[in-house]
Protein backbone atom coordinates (compact mmCIF):
# COMPACT_ATOMS: atom_id res chain seq x y z
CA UNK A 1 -11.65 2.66 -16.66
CA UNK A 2 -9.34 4.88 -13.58
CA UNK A 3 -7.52 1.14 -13.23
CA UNK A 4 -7.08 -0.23 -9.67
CA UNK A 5 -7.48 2.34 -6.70
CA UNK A 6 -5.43 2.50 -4.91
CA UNK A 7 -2.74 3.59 -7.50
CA UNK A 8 0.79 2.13 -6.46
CA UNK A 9 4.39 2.69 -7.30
CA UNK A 10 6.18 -0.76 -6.38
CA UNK A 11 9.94 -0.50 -7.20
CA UNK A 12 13.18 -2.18 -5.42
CA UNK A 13 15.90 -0.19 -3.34
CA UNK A 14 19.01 -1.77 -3.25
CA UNK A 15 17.92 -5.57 -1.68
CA UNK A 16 14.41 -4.11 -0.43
CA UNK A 17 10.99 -2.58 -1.63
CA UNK A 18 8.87 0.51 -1.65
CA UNK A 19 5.91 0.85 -2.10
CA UNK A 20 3.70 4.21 -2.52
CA UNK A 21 0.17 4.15 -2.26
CA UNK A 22 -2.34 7.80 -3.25
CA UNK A 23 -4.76 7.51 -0.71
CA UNK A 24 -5.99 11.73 -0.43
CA UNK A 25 -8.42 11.92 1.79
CA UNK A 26 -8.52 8.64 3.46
CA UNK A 27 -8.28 8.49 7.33
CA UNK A 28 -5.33 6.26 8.78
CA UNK A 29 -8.04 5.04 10.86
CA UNK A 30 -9.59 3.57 7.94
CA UNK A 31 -6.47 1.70 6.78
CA UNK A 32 -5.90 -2.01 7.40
CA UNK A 33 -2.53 -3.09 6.20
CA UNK A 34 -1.95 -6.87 5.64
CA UNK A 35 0.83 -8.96 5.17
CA UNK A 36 1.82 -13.05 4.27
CA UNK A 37 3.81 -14.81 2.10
CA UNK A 38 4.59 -12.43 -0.58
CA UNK A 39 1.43 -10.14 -0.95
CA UNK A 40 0.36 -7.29 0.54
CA UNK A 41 -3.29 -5.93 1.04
CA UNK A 42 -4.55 -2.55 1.61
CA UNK A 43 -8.00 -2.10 2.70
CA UNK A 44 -9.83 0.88 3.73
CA UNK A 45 -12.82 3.34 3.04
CA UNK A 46 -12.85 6.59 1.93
CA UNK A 47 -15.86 9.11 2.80
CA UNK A 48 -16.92 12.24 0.33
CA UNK A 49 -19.26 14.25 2.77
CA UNK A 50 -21.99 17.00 1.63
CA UNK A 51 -23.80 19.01 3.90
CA UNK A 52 -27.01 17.83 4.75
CA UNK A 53 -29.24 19.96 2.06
CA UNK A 54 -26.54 20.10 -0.69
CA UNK A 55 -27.36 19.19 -4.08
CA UNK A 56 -24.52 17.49 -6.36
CA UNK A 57 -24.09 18.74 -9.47
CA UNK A 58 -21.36 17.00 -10.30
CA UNK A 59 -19.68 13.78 -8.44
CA UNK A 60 -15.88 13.04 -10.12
CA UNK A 61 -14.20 12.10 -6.70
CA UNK A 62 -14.28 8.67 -5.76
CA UNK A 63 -15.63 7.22 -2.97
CA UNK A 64 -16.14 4.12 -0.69
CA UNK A 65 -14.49 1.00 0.22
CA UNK A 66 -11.56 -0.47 -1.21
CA UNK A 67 -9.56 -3.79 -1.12
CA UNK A 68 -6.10 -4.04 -3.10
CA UNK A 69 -3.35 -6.76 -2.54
CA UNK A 70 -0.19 -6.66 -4.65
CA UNK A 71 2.04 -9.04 -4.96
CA UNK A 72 5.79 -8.73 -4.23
CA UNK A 73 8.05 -10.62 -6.20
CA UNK A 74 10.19 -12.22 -2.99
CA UNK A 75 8.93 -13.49 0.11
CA UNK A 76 8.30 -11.40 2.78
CA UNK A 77 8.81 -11.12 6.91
CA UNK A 78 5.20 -8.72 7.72
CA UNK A 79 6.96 -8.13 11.00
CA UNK A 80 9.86 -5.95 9.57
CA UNK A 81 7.55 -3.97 7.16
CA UNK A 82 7.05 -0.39 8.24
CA UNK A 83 4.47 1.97 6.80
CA UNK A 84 4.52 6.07 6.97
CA UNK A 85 1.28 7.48 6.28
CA UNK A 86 1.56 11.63 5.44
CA UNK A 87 -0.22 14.03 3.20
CA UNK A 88 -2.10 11.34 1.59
CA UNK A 89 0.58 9.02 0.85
CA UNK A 90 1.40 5.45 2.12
CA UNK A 91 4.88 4.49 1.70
CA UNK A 92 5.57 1.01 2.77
CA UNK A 93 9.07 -0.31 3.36
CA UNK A 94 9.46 -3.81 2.60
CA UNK A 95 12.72 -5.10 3.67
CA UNK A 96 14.27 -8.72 1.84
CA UNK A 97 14.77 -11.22 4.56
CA UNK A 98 18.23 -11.94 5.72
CA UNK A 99 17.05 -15.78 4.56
CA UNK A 100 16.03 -14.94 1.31
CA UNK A 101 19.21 -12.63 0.42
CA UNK A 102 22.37 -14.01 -1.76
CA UNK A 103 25.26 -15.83 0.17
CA UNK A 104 28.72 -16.25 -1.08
CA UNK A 105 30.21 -19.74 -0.76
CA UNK A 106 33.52 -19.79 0.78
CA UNK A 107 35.97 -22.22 -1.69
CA UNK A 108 37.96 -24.55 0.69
């Protein structure tokens, strides 16, 4: 099988994550990002288009809706995650929560 669609790099940044989603030819209208606890989903539709009396011969590119949600491995705050959407790409920045990063203990 192609695997799940859409493909995704997922990889940590110093205390944060990226992730980088293929999405060519999908509209950022068609997008709907969602975020809780520590997953993610990405949800969306993406249109092939002939002309009206076109005949396929041959139909490789895929097409039509798509629902993915990927877990992080930390909890999340959805509010501080920003996406970029360019050329086909989604990169989503997924910052650590000031709550959830390492303190040091003071010795008295």
């Amino acid at each position: 099988g192609t695997g799940s669609y859409p493909p995704i790099n997922l990889f940590q940044q110093g205390d944060n994550f990226v992730a980088i989603l293929e999405l060519p030819g999908v509209s950022r209208d068609e997008l709907n990002i969602q975020a809780k606890d520590n997953t993610i989903r990405i949800a969306g539709r993406k249109r092939v288009d002939y002309p009206e009396q076109a005949s396929a011969h041959r139909r490789e590119r895929l097409w039509g809706e798509f629902d993915r949600t990927v877990a992080i491995p930390m909890q999340i705050d959805p509010d501080k995650i920003e996406a970029e959407y360019n050329d086909g790409l989604l990169i989503l920045f997924i910052p650590r929560p000031e709550r959830d990063k390492p303190r040091t203990v003071q010795i008295r």
